[in-house]
PDB file of N, CA and C in Angstrom:
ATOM      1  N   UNK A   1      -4.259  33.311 -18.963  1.00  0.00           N
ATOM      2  CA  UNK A   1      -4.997  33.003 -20.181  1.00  0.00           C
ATOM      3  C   UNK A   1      -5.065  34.249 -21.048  1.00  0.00           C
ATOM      4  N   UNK A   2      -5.164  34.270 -22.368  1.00  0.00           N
ATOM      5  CA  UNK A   2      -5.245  35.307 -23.005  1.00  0.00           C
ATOM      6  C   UNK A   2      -6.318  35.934 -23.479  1.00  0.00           C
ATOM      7  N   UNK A   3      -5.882  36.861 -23.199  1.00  0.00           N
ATOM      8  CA  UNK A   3      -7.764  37.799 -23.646  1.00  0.00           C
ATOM      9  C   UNK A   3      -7.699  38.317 -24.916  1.00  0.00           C
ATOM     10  N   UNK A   4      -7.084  38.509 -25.481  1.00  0.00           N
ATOM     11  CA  UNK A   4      -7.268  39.391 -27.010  1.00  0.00           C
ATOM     12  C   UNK A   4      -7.407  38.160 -27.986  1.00  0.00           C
ATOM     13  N   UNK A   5      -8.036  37.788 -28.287  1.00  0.00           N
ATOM     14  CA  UNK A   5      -8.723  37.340 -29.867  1.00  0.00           C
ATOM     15  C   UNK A   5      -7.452  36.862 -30.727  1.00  0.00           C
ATOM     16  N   UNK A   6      -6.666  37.523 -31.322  1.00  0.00           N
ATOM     17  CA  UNK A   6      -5.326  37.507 -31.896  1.00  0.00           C
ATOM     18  C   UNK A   6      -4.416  36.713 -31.347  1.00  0.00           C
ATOM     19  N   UNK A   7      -4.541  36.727 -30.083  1.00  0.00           N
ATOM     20  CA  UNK A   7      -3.402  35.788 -29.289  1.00  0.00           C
ATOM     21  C   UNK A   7      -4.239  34.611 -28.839  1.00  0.00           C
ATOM     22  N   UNK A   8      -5.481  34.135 -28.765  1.00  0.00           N
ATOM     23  CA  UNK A   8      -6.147  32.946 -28.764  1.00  0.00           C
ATOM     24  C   UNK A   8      -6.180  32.286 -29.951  1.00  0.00           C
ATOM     25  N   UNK A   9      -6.110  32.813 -31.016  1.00  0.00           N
ATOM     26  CA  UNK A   9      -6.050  32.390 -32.275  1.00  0.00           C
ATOM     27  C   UNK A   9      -4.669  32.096 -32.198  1.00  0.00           C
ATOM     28  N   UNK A  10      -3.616  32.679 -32.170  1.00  0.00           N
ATOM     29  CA  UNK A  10      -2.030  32.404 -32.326  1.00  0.00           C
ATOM     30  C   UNK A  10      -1.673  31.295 -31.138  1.00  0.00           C
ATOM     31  N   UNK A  11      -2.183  31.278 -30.175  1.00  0.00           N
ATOM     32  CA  UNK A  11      -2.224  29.792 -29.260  1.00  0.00           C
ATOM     33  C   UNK A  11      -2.990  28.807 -29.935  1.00  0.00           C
ATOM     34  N   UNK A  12      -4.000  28.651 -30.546  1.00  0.00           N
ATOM     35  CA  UNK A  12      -4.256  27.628 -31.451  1.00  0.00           C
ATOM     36  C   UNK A  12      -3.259  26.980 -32.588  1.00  0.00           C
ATOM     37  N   UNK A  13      -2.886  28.278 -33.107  1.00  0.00           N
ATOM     38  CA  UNK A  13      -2.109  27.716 -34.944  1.00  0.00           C
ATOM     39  C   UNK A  13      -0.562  27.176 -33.959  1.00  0.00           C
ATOM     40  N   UNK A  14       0.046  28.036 -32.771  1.00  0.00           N
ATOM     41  CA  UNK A  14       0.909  27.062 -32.020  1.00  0.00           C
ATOM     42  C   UNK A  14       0.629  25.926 -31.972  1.00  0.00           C
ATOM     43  N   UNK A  15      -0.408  25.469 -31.419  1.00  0.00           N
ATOM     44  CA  UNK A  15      -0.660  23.896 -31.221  1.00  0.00           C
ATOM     45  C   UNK A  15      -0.859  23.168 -31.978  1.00  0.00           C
ATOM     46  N   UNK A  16      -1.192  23.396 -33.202  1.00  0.00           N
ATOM     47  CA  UNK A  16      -1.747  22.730 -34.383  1.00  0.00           C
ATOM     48  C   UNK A  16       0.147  22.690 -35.291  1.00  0.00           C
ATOM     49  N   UNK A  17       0.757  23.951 -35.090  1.00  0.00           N
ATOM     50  CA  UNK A  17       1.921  23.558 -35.398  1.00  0.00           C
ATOM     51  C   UNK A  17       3.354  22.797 -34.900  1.00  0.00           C
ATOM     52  N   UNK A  18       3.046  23.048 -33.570  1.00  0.00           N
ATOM     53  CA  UNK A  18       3.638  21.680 -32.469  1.00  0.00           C
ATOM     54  C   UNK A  18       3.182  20.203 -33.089  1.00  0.00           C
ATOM     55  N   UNK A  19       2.061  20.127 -33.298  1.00  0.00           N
ATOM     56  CA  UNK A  19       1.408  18.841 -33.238  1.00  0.00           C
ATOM     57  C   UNK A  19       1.906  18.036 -34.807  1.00  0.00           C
ATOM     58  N   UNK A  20       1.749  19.099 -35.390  1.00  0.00           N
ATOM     59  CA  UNK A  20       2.299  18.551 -37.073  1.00  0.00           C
ATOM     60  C   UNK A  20       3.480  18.327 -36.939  1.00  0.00           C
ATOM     61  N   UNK A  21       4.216  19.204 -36.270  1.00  0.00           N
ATOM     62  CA  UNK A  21       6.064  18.911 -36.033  1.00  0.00           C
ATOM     63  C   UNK A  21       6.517  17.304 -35.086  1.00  0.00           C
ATOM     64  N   UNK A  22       5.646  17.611 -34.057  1.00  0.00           N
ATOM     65  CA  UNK A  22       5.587  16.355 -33.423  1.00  0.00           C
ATOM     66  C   UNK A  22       5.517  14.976 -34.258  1.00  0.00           C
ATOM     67  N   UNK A  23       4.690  14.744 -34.747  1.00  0.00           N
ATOM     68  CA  UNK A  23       4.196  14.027 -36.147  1.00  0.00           C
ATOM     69  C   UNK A  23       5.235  13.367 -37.183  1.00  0.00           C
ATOM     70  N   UNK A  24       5.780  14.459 -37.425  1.00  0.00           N
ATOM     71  CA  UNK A  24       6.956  14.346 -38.643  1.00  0.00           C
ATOM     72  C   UNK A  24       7.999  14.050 -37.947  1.00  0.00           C
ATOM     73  N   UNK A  25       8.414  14.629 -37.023  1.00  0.00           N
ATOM     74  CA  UNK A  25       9.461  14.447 -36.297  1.00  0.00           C
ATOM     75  C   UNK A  25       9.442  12.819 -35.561  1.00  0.00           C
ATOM     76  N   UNK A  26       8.803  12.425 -34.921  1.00  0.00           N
ATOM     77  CA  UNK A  26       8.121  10.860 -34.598  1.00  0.00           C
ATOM     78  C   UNK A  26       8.234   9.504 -35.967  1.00  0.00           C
ATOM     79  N   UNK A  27       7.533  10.119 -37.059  1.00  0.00           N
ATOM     80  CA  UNK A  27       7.434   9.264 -37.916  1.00  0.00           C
ATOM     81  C   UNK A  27       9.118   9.411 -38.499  1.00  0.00           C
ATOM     82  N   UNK A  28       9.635  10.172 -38.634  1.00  0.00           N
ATOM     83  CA  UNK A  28      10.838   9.938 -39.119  1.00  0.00           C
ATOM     84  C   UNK A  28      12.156   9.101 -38.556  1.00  0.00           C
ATOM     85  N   UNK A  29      11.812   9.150 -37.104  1.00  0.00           N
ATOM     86  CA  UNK A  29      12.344   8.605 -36.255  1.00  0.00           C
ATOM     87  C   UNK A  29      12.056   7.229 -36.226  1.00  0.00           C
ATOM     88  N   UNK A  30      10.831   6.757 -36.407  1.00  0.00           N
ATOM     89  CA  UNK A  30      10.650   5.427 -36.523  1.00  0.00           C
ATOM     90  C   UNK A  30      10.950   4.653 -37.547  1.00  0.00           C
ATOM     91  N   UNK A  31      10.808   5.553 -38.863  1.00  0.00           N
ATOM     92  CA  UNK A  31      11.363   5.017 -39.975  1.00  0.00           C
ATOM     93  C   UNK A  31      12.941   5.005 -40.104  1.00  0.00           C
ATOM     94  N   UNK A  32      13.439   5.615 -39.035  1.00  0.00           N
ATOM     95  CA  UNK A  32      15.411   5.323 -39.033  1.00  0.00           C
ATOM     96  C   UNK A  32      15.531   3.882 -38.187  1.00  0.00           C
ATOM     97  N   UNK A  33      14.531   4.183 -37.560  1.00  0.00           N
ATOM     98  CA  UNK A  33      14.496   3.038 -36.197  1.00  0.00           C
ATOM     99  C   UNK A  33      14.368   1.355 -37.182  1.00  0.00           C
ATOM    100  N   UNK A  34      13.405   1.807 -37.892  1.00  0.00           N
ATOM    101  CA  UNK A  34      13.150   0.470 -38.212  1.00  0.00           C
ATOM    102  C   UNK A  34      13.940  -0.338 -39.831  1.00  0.00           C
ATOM    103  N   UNK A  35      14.698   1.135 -40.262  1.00  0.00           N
ATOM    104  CA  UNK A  35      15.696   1.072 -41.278  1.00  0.00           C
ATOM    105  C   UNK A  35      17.082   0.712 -40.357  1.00  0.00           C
ATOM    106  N   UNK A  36      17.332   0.456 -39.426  1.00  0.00           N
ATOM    107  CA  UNK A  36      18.180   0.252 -38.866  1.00  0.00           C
ATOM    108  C   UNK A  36      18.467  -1.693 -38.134  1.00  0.00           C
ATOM    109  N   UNK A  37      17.037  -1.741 -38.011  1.00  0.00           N
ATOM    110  CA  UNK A  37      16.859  -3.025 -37.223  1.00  0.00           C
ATOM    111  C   UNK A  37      17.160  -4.121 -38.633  1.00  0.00           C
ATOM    112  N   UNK A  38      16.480  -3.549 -39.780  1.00  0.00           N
ATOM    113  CA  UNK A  38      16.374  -4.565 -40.979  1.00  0.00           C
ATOM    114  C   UNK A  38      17.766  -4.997 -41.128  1.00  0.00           C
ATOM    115  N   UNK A  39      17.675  -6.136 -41.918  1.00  0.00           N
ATOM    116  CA  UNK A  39      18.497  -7.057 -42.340  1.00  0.00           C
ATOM    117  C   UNK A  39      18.910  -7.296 -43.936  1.00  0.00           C
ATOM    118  N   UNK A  40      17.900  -6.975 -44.684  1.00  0.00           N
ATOM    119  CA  UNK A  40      18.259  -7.150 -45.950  1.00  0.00           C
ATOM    120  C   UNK A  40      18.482  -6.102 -46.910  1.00  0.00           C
ATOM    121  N   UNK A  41      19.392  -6.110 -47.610  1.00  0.00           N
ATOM    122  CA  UNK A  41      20.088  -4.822 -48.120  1.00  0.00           C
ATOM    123  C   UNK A  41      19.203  -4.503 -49.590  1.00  0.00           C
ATOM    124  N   UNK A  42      18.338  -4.811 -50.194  1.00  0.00           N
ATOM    125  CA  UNK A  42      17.163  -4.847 -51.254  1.00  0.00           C
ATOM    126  C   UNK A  42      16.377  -3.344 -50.211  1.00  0.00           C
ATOM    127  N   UNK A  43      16.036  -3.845 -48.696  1.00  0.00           N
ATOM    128  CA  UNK A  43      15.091  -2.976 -48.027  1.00  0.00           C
ATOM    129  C   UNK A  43      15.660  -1.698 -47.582  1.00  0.00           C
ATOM    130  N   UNK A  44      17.310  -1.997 -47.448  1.00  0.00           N
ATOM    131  CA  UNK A  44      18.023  -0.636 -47.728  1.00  0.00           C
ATOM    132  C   UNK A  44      18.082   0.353 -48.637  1.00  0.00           C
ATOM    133  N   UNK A  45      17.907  -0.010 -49.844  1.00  0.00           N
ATOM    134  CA  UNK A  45      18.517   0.535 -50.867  1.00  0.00           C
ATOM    135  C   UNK A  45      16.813   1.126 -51.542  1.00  0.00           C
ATOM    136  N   UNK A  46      15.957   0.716 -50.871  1.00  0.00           N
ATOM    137  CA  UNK A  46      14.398   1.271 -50.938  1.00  0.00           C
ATOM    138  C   UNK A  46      13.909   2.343 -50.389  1.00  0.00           C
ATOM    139  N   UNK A  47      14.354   1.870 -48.739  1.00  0.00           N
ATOM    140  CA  UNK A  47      13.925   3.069 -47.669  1.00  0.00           C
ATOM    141  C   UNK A  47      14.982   4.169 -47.340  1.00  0.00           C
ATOM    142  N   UNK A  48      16.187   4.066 -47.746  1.00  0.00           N
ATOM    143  CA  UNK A  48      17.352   4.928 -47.358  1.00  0.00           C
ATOM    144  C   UNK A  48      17.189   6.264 -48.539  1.00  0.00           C
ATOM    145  N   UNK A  49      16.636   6.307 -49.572  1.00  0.00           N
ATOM    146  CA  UNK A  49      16.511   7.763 -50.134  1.00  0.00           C
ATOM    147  C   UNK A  49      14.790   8.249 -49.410  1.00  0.00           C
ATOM    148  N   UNK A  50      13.984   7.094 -49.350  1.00  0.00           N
ATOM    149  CA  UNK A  50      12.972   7.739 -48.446  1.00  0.00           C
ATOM    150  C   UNK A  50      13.317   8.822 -46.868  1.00  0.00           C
ATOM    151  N   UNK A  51      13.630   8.122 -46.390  1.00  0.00           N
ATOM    152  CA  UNK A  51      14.449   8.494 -45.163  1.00  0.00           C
ATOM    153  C   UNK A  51      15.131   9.580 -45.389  1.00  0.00           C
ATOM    154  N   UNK A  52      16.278   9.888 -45.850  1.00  0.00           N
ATOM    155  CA  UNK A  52      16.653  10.938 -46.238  1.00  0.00           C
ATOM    156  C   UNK A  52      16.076  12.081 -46.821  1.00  0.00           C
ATOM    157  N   UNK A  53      15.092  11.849 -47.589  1.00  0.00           N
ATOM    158  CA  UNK A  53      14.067  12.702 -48.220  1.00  0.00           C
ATOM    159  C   UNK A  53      13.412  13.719 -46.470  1.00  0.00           C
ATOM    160  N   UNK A  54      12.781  12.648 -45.712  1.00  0.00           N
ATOM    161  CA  UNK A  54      12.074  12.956 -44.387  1.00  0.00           C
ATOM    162  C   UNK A  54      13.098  14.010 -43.809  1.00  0.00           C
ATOM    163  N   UNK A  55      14.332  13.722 -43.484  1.00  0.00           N
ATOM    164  CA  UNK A  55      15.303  14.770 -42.147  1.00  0.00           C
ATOM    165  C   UNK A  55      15.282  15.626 -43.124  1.00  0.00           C
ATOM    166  N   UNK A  56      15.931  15.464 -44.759  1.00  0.00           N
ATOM    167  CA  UNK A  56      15.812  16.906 -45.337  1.00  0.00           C
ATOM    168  C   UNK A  56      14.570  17.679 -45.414  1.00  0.00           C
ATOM    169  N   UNK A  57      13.428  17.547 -45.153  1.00  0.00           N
ATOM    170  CA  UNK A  57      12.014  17.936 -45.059  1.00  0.00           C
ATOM    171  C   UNK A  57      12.019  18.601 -43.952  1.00  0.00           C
ATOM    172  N   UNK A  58      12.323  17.838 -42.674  1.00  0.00           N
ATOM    173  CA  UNK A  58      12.498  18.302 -41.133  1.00  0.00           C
ATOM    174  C   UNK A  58      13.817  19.221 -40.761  1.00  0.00           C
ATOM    175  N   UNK A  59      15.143  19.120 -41.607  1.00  0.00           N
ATOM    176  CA  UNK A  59      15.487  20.363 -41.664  1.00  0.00           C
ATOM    177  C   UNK A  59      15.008  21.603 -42.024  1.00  0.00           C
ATOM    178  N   UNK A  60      14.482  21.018 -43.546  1.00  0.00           N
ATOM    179  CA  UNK A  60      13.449  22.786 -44.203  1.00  0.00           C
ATOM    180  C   UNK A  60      13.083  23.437 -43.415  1.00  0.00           C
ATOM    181  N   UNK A  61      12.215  22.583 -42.764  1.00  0.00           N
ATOM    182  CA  UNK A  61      10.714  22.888 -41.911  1.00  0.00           C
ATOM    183  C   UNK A  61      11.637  23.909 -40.432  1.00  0.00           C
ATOM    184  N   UNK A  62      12.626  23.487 -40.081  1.00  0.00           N
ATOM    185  CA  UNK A  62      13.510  23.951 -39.196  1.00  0.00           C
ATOM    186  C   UNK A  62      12.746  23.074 -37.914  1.00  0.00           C
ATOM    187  N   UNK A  63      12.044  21.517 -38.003  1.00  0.00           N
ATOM    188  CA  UNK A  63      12.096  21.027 -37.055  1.00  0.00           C
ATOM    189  C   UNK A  63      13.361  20.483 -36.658  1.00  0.00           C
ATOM    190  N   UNK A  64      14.233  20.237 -36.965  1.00  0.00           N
ATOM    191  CA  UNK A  64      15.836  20.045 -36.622  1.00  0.00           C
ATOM    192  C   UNK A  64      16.719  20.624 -37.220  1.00  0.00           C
ATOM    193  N   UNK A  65      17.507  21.065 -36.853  1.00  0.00           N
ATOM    194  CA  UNK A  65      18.854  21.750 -37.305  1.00  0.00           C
ATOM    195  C   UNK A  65      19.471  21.196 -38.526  1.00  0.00           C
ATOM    196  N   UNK A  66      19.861  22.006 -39.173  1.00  0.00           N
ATOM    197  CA  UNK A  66      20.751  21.528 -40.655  1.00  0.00           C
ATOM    198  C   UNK A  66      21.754  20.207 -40.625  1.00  0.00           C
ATOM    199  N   UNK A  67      22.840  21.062 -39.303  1.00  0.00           N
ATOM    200  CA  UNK A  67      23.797  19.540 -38.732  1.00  0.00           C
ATOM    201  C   UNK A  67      23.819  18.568 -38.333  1.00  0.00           C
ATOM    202  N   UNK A  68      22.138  18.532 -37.418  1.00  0.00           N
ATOM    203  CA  UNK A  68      21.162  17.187 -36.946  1.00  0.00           C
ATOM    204  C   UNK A  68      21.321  16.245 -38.632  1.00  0.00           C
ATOM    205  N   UNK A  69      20.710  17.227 -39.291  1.00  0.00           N
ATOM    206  CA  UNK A  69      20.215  16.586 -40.707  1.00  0.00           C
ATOM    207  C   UNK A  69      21.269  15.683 -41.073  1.00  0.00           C
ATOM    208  N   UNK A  70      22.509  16.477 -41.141  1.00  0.00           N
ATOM    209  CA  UNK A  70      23.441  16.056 -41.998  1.00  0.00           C
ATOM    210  C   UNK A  70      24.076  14.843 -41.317  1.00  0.00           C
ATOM    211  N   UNK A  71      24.235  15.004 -39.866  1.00  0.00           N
ATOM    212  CA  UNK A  71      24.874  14.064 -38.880  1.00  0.00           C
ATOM    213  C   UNK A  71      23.778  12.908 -39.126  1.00  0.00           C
ATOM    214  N   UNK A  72      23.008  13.033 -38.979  1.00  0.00           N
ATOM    215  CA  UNK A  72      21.986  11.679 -39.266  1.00  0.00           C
ATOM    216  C   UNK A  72      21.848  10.942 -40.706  1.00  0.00           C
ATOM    217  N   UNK A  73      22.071  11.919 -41.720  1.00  0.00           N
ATOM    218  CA  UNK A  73      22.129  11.213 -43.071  1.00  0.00           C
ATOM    219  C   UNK A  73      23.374  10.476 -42.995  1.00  0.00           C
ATOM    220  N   UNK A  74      24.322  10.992 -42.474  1.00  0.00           N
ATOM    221  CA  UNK A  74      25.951  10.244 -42.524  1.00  0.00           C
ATOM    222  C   UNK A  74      25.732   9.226 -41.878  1.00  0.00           C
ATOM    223  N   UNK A  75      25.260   8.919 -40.497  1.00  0.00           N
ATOM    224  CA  UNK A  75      25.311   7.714 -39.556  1.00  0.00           C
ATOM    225  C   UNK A  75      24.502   7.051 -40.681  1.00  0.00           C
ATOM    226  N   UNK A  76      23.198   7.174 -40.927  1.00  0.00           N
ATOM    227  CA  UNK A  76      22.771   6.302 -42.020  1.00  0.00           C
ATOM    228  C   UNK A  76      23.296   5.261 -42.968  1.00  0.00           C
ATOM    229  N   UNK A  77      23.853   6.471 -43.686  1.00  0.00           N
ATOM    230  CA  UNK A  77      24.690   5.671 -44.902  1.00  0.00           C
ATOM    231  C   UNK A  77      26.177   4.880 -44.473  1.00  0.00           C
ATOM    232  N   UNK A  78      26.771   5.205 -43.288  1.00  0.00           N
ATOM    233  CA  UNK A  78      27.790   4.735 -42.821  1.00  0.00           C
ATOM    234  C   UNK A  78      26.809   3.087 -42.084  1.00  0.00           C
ATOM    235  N   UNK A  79      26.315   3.219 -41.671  1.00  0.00           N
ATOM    236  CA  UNK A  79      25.265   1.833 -41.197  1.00  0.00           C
ATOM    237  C   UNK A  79      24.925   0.990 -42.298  1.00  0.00           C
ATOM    238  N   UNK A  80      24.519   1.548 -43.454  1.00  0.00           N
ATOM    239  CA  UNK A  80      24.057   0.803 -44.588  1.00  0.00           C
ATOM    240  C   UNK A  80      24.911   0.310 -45.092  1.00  0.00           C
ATOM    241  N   UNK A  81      25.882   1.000 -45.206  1.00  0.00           N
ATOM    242  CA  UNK A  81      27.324   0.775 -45.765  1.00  0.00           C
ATOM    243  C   UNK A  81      28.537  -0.504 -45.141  1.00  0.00           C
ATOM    244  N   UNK A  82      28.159  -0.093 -44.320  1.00  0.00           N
ATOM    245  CA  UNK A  82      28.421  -1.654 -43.308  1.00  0.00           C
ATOM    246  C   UNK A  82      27.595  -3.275 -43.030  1.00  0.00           C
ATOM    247  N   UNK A  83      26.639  -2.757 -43.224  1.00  0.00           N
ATOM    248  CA  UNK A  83      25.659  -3.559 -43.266  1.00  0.00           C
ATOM    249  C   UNK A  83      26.076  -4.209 -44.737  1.00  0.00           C
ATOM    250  N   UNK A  84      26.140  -4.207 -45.797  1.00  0.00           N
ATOM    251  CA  UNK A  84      26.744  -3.775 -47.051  1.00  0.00           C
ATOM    252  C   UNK A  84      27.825  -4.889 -47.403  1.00  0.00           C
ATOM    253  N   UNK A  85      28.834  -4.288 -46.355  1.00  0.00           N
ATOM    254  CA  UNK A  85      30.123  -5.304 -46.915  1.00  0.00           C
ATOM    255  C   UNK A  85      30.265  -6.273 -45.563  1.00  0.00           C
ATOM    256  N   UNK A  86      29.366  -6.435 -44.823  1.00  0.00           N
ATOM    257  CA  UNK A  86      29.285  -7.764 -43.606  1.00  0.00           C
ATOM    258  C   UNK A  86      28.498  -8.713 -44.216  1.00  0.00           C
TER     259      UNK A  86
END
């Protein structure tokens, strides 16, 4: 356990910054999840710049990697895109 003041405080703002990352990282995931299950291309063309907005946020933030980002915006739009002309 830590004894200096400075490092009990810096184990707090850790956890509080895990927890926000956790958060964003979760909700973004569910919103691919559930942009994925849909069916109608009106609900695509709504939530797919939302969505994208989120991983580029969670790249900034450096909760995922730049190439995560980019690899996931592509599967996206390659899904929508199919979805699209089926």
């Amino acid at each position: 356990m830590a004894n200096h003041s400075a490092t009990k405080k810096d184990i707090r703002q850790a956890t509080k910054r895990r927890d926000r990352n956790r958060y964003y990282g979760k909700t973004t995931r569910n919103a691919i999840r559930e942009l994925k299950i849909g069916d109608d291309q009106k609900v695509y063309n709504e939530k797919l710049p939302n969505i994208i907005s989120q991983i580029d946020k969670l790249a900034k933030r450096g909760i995922i990697h730049k190439n995560k980002a980019a690899n996931l915006k592509s599967k996206l739009a390659k899904h929508v895109a199919a979805k699209a002309t089926a």
